[in-house]
N, C-alpha and C. Protein backbone atom coordinates (compact mmCIF):
# COMPACT_ATOMS: atom_id res chain seq x y z
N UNK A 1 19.92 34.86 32.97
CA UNK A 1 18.91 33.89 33.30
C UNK A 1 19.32 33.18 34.58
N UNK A 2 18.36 33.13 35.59
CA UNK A 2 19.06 32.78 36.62
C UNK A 2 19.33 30.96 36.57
N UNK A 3 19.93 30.27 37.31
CA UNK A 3 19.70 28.88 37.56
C UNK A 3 18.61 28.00 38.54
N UNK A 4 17.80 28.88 38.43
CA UNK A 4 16.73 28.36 39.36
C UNK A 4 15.22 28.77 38.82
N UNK A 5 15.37 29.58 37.99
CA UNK A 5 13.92 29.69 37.10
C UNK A 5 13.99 29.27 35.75
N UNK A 6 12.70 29.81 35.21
CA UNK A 6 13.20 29.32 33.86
C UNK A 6 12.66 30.78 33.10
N UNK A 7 12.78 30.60 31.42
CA UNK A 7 12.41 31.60 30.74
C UNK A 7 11.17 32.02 30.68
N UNK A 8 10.14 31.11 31.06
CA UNK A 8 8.75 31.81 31.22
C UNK A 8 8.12 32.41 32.58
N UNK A 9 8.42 32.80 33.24
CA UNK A 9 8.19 33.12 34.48
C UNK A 9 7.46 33.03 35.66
N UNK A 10 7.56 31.11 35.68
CA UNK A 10 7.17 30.43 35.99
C UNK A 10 7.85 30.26 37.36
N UNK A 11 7.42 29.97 38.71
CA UNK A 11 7.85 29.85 39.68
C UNK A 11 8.21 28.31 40.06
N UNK A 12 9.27 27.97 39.89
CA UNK A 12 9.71 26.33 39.82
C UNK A 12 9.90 26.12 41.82
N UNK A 13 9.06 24.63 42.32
CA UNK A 13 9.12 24.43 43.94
C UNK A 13 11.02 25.12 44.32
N UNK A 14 11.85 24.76 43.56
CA UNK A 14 13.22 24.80 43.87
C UNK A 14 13.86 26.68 44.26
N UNK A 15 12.77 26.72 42.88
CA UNK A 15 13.16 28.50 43.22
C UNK A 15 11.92 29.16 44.59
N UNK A 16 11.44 28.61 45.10
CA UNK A 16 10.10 29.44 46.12
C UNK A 16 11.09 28.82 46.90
N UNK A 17 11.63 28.08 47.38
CA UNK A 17 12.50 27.42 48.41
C UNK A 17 13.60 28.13 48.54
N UNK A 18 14.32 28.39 47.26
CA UNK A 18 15.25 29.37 47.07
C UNK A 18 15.27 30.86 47.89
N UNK A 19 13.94 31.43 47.69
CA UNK A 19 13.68 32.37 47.53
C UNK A 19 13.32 32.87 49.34
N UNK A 20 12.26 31.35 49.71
CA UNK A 20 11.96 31.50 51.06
C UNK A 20 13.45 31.34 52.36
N UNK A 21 14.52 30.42 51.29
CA UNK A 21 15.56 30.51 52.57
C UNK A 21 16.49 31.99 52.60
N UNK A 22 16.41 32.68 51.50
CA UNK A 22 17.00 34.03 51.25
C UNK A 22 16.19 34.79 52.36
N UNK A 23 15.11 34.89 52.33
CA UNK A 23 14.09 35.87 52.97
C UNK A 23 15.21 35.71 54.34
N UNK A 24 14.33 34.08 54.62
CA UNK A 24 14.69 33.90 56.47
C UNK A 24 16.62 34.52 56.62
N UNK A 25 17.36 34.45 55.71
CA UNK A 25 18.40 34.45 55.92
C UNK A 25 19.04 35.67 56.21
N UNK A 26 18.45 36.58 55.10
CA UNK A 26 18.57 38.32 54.99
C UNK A 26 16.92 39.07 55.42
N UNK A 27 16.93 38.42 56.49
CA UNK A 27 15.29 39.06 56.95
C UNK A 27 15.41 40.42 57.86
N UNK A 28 15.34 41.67 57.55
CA UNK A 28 15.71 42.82 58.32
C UNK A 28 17.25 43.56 57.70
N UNK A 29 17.69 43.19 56.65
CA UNK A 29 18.73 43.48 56.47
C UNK A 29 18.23 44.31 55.40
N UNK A 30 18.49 45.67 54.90
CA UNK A 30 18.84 46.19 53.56
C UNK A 30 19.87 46.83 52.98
N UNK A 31 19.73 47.28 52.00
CA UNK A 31 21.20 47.51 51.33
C UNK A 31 21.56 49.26 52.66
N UNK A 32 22.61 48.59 52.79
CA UNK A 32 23.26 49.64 53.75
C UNK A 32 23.27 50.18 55.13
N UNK A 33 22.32 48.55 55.70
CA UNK A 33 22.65 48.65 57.10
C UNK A 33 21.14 47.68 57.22
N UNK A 34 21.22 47.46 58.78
CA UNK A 34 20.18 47.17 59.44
C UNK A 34 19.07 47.42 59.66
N UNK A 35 18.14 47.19 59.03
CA UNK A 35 16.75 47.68 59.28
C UNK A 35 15.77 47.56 60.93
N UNK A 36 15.34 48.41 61.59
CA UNK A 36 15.07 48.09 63.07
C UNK A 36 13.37 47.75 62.53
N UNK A 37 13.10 46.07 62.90
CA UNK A 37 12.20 45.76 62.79
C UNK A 37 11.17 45.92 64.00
N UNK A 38 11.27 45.89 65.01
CA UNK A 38 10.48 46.18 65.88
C UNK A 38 10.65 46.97 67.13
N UNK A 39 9.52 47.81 67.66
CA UNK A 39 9.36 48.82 68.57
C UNK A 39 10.23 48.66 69.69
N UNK A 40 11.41 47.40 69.87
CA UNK A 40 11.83 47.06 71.37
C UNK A 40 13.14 48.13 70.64
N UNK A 41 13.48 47.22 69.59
CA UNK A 41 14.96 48.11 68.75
C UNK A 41 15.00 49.61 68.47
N UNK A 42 13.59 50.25 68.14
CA UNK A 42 13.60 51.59 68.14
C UNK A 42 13.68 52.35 69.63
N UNK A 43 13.21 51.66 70.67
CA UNK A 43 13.56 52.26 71.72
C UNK A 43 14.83 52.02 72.17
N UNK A 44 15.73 51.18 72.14
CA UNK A 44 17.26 50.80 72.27
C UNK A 44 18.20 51.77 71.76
N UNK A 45 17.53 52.06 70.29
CA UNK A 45 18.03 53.24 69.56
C UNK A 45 17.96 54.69 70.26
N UNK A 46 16.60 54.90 70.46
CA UNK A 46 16.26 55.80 71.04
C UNK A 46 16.80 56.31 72.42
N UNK A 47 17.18 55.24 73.33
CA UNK A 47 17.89 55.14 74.23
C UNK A 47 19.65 55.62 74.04
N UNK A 48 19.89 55.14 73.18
CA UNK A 48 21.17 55.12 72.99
C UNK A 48 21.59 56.46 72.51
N UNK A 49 20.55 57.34 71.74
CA UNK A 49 20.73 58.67 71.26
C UNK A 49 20.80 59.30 72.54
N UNK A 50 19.58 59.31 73.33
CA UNK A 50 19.42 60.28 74.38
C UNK A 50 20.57 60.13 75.38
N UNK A 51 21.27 58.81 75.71
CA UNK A 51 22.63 58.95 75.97
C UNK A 51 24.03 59.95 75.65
N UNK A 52 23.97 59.36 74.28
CA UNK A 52 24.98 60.47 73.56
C UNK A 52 24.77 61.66 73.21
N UNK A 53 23.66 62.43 73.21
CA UNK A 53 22.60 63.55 73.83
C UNK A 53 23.39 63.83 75.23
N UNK A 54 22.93 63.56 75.74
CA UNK A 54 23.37 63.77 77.40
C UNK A 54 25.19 63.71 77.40
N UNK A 55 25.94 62.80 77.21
CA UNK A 55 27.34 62.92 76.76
C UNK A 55 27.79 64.26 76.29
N UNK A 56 27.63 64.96 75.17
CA UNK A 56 27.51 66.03 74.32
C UNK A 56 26.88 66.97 75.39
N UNK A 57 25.81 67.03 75.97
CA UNK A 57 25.47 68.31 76.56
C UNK A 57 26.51 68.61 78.03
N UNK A 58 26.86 67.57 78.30
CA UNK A 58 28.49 67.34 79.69
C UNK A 58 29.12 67.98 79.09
N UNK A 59 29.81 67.43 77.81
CA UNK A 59 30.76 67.71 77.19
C UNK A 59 30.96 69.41 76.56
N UNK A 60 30.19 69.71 76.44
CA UNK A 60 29.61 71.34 75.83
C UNK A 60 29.78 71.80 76.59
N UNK A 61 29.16 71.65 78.23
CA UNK A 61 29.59 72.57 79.51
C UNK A 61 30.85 72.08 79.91
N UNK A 62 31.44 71.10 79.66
CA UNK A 62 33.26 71.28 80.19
C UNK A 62 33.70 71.96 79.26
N UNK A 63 33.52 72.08 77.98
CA UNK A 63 33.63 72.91 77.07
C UNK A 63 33.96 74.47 77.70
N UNK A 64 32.39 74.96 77.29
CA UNK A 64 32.22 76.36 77.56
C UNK A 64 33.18 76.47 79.14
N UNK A 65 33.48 75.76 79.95
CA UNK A 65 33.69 76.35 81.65
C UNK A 65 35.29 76.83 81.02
N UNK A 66 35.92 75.83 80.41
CA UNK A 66 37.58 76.16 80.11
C UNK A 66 37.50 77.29 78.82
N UNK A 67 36.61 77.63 77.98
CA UNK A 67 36.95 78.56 77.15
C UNK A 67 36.94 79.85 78.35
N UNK A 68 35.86 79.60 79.33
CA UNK A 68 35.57 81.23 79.97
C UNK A 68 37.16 80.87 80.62
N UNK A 69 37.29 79.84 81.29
CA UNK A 69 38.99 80.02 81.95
C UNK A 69 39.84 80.71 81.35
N UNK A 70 39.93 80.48 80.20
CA UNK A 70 40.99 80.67 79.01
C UNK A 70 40.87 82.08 79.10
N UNK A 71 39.85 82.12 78.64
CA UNK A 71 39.49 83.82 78.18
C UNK A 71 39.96 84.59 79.88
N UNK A 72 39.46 84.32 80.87
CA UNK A 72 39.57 85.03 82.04
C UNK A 72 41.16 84.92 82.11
N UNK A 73 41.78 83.59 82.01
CA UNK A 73 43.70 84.07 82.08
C UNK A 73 44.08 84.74 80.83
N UNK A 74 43.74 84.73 79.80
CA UNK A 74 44.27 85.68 79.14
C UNK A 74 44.17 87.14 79.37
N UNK A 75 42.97 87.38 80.22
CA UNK A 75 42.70 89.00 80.30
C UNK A 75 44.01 89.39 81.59
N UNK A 76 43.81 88.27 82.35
CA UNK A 76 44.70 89.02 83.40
C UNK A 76 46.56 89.05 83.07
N UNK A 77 46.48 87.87 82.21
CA UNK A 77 47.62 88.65 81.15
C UNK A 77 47.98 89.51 80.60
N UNK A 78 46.56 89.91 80.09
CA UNK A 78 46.80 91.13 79.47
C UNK A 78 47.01 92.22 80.10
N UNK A 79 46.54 92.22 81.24
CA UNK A 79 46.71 93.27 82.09
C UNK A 79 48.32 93.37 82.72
N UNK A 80 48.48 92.05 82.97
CA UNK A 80 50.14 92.68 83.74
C UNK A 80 50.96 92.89 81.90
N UNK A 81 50.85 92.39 81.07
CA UNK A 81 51.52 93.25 80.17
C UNK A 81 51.81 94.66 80.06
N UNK A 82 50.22 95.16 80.34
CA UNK A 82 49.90 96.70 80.20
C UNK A 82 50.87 97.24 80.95
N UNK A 83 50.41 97.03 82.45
CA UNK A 83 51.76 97.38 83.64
C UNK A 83 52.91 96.79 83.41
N UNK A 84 53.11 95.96 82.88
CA UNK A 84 54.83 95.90 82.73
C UNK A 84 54.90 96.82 81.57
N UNK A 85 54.39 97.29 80.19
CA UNK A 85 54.67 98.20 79.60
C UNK A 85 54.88 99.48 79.71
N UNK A 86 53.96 100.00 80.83
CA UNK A 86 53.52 101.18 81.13
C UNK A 86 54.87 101.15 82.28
N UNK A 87 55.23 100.41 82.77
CA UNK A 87 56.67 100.15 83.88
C UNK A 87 57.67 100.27 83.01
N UNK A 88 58.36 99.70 81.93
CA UNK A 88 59.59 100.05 80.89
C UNK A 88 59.10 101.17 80.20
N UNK A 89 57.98 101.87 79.84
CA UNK A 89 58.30 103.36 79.47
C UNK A 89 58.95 104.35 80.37
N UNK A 90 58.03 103.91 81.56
CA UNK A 90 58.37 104.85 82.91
C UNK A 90 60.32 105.22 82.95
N UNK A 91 60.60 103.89 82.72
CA UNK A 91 62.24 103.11 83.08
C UNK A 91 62.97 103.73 81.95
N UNK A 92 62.56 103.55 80.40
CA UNK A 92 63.27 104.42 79.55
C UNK A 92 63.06 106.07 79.79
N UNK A 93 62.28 106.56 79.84
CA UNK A 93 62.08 107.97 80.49
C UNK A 93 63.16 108.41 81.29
N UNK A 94 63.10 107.55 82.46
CA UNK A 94 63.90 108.01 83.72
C UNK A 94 65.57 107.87 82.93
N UNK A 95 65.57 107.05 82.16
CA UNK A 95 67.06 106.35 81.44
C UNK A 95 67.47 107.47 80.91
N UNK A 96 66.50 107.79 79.78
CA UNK A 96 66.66 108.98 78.94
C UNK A 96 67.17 110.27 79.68
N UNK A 97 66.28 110.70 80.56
CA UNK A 97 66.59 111.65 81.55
C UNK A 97 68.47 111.49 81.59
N UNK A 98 68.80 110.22 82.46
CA UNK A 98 69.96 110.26 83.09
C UNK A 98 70.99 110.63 81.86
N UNK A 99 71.12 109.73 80.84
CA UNK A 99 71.88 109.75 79.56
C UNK A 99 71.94 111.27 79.31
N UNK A 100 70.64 111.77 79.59
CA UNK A 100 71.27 113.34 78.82
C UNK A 100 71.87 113.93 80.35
N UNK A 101 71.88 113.73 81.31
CA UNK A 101 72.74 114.77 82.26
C UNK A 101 73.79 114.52 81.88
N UNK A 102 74.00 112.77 81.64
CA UNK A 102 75.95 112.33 81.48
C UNK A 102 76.03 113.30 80.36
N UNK A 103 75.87 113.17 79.23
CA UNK A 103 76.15 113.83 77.67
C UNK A 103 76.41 115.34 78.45
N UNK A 104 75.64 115.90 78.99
CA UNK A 104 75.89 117.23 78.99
C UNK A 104 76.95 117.79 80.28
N UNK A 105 77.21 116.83 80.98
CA UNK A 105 78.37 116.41 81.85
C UNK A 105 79.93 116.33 81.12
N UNK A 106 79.53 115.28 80.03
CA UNK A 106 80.87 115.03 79.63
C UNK A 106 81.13 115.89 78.23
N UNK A 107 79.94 116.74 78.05
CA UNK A 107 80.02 117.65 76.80
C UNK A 107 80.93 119.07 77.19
N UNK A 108 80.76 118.99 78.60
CA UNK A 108 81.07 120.53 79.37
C UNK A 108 82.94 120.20 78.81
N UNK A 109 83.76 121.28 79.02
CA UNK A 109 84.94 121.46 79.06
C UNK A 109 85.58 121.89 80.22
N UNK A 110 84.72 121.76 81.43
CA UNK A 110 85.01 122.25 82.15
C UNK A 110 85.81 121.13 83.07
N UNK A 111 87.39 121.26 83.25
CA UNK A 111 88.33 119.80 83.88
C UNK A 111 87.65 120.13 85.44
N UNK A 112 87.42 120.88 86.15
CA UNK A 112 86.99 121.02 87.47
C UNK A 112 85.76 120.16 87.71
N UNK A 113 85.26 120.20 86.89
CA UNK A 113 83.44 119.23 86.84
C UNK A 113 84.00 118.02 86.68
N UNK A 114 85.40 117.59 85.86
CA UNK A 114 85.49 116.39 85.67
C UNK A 114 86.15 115.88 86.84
N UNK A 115 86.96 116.46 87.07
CA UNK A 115 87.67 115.93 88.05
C UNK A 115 86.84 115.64 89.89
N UNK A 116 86.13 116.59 89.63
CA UNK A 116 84.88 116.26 90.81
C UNK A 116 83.86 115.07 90.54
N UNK A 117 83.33 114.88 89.05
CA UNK A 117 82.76 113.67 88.99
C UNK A 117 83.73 112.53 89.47
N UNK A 118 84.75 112.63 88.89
CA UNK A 118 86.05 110.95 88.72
C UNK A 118 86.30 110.84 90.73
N UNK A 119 85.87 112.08 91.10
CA UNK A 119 86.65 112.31 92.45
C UNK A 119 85.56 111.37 93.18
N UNK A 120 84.22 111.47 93.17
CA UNK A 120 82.99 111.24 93.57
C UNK A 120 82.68 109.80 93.51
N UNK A 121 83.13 109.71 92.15
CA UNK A 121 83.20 108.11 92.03
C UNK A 121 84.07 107.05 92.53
N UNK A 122 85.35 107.43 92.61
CA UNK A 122 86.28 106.82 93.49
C UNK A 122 85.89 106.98 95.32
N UNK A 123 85.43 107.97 95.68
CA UNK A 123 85.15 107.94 97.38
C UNK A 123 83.70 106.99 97.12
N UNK A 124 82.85 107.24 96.72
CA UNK A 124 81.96 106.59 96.42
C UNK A 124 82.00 104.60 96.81
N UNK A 125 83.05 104.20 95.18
CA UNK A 125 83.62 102.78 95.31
C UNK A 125 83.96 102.53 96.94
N UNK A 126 85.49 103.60 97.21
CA UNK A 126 85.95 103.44 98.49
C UNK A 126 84.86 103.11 99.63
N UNK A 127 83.98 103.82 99.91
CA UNK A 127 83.06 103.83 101.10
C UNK A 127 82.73 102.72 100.81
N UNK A 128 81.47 102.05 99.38
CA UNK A 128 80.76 100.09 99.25
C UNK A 128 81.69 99.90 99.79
N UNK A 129 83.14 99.59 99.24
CA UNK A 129 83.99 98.24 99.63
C UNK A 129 84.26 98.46 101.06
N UNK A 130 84.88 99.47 101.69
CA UNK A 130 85.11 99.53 103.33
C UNK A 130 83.65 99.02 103.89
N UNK A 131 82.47 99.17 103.56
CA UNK A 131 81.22 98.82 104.51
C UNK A 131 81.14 97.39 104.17
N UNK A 132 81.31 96.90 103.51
CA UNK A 132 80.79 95.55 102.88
C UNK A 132 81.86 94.75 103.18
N UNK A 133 83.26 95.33 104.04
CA UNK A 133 83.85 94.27 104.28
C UNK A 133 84.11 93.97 105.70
């Protein structure tokens, strides 16, 4: 029962007074926000969307410009990968190659082959160091 009416539902001067300073007090307000009472506030609103509208559509094209960046440095990444891959096969190949002449170099029994390699390598050293000094 409130303190300002009574049980018959009767409108007492105290409660219309009551009732009229509530209005003026919470006038435009409802449960869970602000109510936009007139056409100046809906365009303010309206204003304020088409702003953050416009914000968002900037923002979308700085967006999209750095994904295409992204995407365009990654491709050319990808590409010198390829060539540097396709460059260390080349390099193990040529490796492979060499490894099997040594093996079949140092597989031979033959001391004349060896002694011409060890020979080759020492004039070899000799000559860098005499030029380089």
């Amino acid at each position: 029962m409130s303190f300002l009416g009574n049980r018959h539902g009767i409108e007492s001067p105290a409660r219309r007074e009551y009732l009229g300073n509530r209005a003026a007090l919470f006038d435009g307000i409802e449960e869970g926000g602000i109510r936009a009472t007139s056409s100046y506030s809906h365009e303010i609103d309206e204003l304020d969307n088409d702003r953050a509208m416009d914000g968002l559509q900037d923002r979308v094209i700085i967006l999209k410009r750095l994904t295409g960046d992204i995407h365009e440095e990654v491709e050319s990444h990808n590409r010198v990968l390829d060539r540097m891959g396709n460059d260390m096969d080349a390099s193990r190949g040529i490796l492979s190659g060499t490894m099997d002449r040594f093996k079949m170099v140092f597989e031979t029994k033959s001391s004349r082959r060896m002694a011409m390699l060890v020979t080759s390598f020492v004039v070899l050293f000799l000559l860098i160091y005499y030029l380089t000094k």
